[in-house]
C-alpha atoms as a PDB file:
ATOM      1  CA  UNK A   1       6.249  -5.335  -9.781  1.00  0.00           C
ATOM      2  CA  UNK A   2       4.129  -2.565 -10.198  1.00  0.00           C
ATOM      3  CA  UNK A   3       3.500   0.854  -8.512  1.00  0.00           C
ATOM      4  CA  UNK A   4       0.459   2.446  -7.613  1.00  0.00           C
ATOM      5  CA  UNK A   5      -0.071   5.817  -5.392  1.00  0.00           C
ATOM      6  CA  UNK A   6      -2.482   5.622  -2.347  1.00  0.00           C
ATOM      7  CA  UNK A   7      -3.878   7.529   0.318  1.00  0.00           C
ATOM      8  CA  UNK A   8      -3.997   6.957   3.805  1.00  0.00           C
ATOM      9  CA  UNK A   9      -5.427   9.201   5.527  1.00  0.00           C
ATOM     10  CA  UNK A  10      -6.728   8.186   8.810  1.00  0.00           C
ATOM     11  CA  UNK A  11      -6.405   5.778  11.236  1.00  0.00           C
ATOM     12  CA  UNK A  12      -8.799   3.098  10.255  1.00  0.00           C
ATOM     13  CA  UNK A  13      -7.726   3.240   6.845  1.00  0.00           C
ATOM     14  CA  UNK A  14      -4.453   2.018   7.692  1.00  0.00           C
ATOM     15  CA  UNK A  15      -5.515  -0.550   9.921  1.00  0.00           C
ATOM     16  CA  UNK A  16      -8.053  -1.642   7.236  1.00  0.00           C
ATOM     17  CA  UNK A  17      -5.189  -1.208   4.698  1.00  0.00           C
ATOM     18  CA  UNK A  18      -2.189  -3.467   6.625  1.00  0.00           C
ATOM     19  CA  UNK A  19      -5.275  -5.987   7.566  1.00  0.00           C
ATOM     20  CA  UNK A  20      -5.924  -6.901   3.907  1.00  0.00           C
ATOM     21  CA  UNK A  21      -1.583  -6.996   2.876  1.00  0.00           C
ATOM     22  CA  UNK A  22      -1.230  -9.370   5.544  1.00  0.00           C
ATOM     23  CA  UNK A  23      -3.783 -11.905   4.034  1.00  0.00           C
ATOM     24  CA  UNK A  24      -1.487 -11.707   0.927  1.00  0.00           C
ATOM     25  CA  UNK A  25       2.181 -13.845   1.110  1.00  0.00           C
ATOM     26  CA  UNK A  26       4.057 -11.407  -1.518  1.00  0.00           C
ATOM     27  CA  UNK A  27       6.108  -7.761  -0.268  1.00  0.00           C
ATOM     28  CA  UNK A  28       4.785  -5.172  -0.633  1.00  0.00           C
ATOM     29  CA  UNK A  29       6.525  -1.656   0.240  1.00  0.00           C
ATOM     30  CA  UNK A  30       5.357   1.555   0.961  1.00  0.00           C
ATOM     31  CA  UNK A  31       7.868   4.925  -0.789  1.00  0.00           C
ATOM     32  CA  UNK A  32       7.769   8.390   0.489  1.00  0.00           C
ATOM     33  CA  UNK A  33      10.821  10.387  -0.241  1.00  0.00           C
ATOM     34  CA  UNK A  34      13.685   8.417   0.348  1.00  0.00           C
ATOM     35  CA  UNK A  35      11.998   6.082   3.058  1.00  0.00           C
ATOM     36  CA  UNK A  36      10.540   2.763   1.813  1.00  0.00           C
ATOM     37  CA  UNK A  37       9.234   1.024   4.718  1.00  0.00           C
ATOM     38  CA  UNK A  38       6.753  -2.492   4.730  1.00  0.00           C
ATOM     39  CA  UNK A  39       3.675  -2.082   3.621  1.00  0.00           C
ATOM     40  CA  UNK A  40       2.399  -4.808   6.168  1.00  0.00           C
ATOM     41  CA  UNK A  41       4.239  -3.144   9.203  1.00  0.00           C
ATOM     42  CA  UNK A  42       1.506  -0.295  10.994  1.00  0.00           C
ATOM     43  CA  UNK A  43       4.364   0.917  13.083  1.00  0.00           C
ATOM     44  CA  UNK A  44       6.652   1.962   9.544  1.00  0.00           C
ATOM     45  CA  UNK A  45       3.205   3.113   7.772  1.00  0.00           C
ATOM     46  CA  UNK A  46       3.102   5.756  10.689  1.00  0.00           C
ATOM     47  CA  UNK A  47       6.523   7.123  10.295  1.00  0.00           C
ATOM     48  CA  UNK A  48       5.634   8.718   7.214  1.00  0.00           C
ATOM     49  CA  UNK A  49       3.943  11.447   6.373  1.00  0.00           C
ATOM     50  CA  UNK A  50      -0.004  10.469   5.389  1.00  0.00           C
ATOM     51  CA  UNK A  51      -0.768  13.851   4.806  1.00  0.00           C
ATOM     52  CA  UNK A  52       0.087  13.034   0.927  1.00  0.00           C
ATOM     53  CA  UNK A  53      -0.219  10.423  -1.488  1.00  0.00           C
ATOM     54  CA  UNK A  54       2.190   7.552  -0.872  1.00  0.00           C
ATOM     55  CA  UNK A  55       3.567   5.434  -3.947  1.00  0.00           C
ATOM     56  CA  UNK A  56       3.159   1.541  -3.089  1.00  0.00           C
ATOM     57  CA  UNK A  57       5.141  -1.543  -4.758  1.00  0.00           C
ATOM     58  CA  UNK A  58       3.568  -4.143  -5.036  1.00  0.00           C
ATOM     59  CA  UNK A  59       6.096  -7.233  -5.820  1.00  0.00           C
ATOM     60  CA  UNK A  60       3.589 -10.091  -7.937  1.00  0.00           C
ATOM     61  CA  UNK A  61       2.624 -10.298 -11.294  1.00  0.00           C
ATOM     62  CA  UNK A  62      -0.281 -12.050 -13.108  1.00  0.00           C
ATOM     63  CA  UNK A  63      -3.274 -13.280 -11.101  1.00  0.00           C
ATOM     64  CA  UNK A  64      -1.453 -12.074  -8.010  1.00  0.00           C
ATOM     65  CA  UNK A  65      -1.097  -8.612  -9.121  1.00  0.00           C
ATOM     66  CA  UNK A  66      -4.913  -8.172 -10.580  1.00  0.00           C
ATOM     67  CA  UNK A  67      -6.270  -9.650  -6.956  1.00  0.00           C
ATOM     68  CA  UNK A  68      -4.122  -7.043  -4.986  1.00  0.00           C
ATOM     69  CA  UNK A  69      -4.897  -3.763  -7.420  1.00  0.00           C
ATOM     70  CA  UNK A  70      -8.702  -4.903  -7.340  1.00  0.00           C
ATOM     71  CA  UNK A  71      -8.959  -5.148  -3.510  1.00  0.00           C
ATOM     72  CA  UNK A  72      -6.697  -1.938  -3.060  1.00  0.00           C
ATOM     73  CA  UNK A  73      -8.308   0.386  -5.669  1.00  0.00           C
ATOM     74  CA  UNK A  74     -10.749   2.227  -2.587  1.00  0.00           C
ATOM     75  CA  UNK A  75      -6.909   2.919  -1.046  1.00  0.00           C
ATOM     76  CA  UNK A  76      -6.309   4.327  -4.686  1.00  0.00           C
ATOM     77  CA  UNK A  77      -5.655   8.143  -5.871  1.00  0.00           C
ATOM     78  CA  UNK A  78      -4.208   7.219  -9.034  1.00  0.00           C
ATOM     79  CA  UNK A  79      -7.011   5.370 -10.873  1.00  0.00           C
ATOM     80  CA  UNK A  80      -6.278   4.019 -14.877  1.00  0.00           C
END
């Protein structure tokens, strides 16, 4: 698993965002506070707050993990 913070601040961003998790067959889970809701759900991602950066498990490893990171890094406020 590894955790990376993201933005998502608009609309189409999270549509864009939940369109590309849902081509992926691993969990991934979106933290704010003391909610942790599924990344994949559009309904959860608008309970939070999107005002802020949002931390973001993502639960692969190897290959999987590189392919996610690389086609979420424009989603990405925390780039290493």
């Amino acid at each position: 698993m590894k955790t990376i913070k993201i933005s998502l601040d608009s609309i189409d961003k999270v549509k864009s965002f939940v369109n590309i998790l849902s081509k992926f067959d691993y969990d991934f889970d979106l933290v704010s506070g003391r909610y942790i809701i599924d990344a994949k759900s559009i309904m959860g991602i608008f309970s939070l707050d999107l005002s802020k950066p949002i931390d973001l498990n993502i639960h692969a490893d190897g290959k999987e993990l590189d392919l996610a990171c690389k086609v979420l890094e424009p989603y990405r406020v925390d780039k290493d």
